[in-house]
PDB file of N, CA and C in Angstrom:
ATOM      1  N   UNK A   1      20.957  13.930  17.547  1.00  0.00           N
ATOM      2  CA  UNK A   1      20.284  12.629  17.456  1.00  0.00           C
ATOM      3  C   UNK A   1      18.777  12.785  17.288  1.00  0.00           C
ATOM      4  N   UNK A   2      18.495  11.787  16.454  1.00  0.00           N
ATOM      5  CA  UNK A   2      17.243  11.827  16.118  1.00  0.00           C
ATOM      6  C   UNK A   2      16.198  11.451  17.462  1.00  0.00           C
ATOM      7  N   UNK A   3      14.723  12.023  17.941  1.00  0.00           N
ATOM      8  CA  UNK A   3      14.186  11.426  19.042  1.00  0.00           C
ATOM      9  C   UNK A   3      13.248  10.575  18.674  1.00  0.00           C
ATOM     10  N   UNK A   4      12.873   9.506  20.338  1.00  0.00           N
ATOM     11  CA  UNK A   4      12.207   8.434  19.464  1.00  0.00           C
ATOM     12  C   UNK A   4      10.619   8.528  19.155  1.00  0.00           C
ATOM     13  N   UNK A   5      10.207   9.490  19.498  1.00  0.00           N
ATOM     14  CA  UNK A   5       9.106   9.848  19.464  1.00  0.00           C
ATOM     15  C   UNK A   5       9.207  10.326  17.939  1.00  0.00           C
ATOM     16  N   UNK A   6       9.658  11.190  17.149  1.00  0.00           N
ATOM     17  CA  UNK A   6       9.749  11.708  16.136  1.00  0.00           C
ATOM     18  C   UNK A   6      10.308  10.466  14.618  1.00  0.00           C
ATOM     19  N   UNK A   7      10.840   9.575  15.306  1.00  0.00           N
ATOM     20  CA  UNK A   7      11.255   8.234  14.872  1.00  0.00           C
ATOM     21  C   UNK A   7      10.124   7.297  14.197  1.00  0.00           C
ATOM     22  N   UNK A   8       9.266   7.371  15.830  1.00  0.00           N
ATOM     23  CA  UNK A   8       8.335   6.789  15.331  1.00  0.00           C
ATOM     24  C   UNK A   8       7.139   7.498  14.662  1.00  0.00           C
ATOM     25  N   UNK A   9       6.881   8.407  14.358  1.00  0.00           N
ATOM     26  CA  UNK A   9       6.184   8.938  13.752  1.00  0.00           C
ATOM     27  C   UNK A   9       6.422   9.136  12.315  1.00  0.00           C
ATOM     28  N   UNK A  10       7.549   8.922  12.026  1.00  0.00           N
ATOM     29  CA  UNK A  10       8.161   8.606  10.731  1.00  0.00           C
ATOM     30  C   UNK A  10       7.761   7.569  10.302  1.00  0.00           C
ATOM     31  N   UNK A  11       7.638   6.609  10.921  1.00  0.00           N
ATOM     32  CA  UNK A  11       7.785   4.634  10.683  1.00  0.00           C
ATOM     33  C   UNK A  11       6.874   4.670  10.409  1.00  0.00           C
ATOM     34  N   UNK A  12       5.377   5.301  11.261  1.00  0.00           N
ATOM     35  CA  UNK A  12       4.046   5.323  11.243  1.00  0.00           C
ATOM     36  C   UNK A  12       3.544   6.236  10.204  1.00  0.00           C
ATOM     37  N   UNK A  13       4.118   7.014   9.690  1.00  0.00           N
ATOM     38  CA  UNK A  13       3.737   8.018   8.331  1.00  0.00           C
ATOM     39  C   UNK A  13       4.027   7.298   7.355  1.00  0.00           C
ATOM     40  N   UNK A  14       5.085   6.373   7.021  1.00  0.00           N
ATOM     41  CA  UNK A  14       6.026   5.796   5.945  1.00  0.00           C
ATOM     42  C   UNK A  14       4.713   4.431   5.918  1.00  0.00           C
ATOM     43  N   UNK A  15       4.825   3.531   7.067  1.00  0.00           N
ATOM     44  CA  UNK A  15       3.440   2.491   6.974  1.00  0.00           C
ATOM     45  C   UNK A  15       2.262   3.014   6.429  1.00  0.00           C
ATOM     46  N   UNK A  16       1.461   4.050   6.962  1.00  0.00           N
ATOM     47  CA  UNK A  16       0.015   4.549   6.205  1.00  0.00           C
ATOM     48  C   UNK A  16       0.240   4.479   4.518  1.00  0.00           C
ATOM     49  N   UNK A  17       1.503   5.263   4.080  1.00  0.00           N
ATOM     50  CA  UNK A  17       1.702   5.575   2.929  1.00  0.00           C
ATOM     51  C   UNK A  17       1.906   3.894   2.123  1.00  0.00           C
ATOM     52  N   UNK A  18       2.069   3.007   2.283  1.00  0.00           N
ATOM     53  CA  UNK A  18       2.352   1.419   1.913  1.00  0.00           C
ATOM     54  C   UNK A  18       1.177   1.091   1.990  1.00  0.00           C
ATOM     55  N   UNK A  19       0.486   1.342   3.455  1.00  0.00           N
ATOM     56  CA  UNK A  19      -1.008   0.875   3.142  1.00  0.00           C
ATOM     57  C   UNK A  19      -1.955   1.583   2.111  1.00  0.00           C
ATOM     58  N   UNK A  20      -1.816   2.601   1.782  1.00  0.00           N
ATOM     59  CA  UNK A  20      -2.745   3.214   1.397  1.00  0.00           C
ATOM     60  C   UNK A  20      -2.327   3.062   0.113  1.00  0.00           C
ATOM     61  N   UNK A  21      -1.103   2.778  -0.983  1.00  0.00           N
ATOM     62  CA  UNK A  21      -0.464   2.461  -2.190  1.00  0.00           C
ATOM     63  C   UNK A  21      -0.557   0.761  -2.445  1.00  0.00           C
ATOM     64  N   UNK A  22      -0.840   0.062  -1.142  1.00  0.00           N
ATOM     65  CA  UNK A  22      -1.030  -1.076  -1.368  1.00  0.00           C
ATOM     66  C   UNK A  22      -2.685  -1.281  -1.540  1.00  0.00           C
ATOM     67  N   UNK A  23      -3.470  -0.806  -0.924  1.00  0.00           N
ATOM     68  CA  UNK A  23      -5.210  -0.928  -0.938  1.00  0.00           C
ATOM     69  C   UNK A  23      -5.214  -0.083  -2.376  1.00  0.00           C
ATOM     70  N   UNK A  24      -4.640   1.217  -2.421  1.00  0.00           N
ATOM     71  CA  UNK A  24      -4.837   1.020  -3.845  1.00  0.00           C
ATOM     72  C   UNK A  24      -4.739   0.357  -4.891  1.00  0.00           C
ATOM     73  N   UNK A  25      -3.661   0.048  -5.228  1.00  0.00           N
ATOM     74  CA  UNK A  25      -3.403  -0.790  -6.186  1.00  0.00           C
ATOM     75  C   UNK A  25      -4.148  -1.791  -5.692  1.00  0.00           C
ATOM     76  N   UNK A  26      -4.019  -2.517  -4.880  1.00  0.00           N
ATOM     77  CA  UNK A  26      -5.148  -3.828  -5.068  1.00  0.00           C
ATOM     78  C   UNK A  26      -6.575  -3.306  -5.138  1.00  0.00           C
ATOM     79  N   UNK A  27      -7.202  -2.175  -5.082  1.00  0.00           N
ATOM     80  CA  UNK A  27      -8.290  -2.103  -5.813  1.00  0.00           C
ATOM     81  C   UNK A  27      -8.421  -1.728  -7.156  1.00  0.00           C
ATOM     82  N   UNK A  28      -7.636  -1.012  -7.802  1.00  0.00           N
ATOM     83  CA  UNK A  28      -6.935  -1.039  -9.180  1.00  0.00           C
ATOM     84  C   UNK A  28      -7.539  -2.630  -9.624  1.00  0.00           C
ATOM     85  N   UNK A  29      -6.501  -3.363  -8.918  1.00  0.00           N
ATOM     86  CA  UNK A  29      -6.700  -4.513  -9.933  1.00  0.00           C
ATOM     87  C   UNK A  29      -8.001  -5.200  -9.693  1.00  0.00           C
ATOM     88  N   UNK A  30      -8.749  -5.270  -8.513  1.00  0.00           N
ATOM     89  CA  UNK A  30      -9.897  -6.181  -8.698  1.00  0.00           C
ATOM     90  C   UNK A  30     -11.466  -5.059  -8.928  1.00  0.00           C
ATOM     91  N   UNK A  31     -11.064  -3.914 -10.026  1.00  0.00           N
ATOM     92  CA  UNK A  31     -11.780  -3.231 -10.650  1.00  0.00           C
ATOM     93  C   UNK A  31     -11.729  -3.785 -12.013  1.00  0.00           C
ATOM     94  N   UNK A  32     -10.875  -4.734 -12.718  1.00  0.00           N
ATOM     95  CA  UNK A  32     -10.768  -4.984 -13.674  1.00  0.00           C
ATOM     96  C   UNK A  32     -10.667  -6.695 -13.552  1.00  0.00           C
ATOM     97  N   UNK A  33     -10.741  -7.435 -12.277  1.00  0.00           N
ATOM     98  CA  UNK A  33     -11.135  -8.847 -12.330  1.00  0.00           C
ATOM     99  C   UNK A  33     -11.194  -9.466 -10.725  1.00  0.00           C
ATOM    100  N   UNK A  34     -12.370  -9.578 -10.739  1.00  0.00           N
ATOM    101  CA  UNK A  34     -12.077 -10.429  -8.745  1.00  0.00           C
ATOM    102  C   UNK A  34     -10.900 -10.995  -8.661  1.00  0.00           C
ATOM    103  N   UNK A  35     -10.316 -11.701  -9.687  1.00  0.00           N
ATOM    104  CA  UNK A  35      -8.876 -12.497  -8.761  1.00  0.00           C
ATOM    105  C   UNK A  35      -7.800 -11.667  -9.493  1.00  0.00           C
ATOM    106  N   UNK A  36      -6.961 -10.826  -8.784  1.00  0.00           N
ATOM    107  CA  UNK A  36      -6.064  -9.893  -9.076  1.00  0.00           C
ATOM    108  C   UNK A  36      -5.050 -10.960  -9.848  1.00  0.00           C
ATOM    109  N   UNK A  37      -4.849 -12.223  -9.503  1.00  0.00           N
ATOM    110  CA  UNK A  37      -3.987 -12.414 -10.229  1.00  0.00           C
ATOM    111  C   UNK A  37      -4.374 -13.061 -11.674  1.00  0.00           C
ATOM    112  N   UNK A  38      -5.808 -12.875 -12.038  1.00  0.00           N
ATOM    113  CA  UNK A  38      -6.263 -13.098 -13.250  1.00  0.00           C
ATOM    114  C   UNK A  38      -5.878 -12.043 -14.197  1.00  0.00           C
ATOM    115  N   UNK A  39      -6.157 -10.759 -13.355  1.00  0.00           N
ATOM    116  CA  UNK A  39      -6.467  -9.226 -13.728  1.00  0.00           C
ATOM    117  C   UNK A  39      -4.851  -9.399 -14.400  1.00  0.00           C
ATOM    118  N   UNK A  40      -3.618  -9.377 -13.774  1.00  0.00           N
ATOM    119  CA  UNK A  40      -2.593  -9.515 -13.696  1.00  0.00           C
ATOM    120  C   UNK A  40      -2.036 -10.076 -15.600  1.00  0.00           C
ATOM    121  N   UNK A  41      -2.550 -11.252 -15.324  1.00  0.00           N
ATOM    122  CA  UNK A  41      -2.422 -11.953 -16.480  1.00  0.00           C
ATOM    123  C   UNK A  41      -2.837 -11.170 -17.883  1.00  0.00           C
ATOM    124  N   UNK A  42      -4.141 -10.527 -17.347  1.00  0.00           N
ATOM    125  CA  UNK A  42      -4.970 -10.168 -18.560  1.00  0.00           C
ATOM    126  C   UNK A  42      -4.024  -9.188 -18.715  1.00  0.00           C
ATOM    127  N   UNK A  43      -3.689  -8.021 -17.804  1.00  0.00           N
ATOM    128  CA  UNK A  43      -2.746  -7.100 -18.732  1.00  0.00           C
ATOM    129  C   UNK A  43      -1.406  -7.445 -19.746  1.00  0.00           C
TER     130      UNK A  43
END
C-alpha cells in the first residue's frame, strides 16, 4: 500500500506542475494581448 505521506507528495508535485503549465500559458497569451481571450481570438 501506498503511504500517505508519499501520496501526498504526489498530489502536491502533480498541483505545482498545473500551476506552473497554467501561469505559463496564461503568460503566453497576455504576451500577445492583455485580454487572453482577445489573444485567443486573434490566433
Amino acid at each position: 500500500m501506498e503511504s500517505p505521506v508519499l501520496a501526498l507528495k504526489t498530489k502536491i508535485a502533480l498541483l505545482q506542475m498545473k500551476i506552473e503549465a497554467f501561469a505559463s500559458h496564461r503568460h503566453q497569451q497576455l504576451q500577445c494581448h492583455p485580454s487572453y481571450n482577445t489573444c485567443q481570438l486573434d490566433q
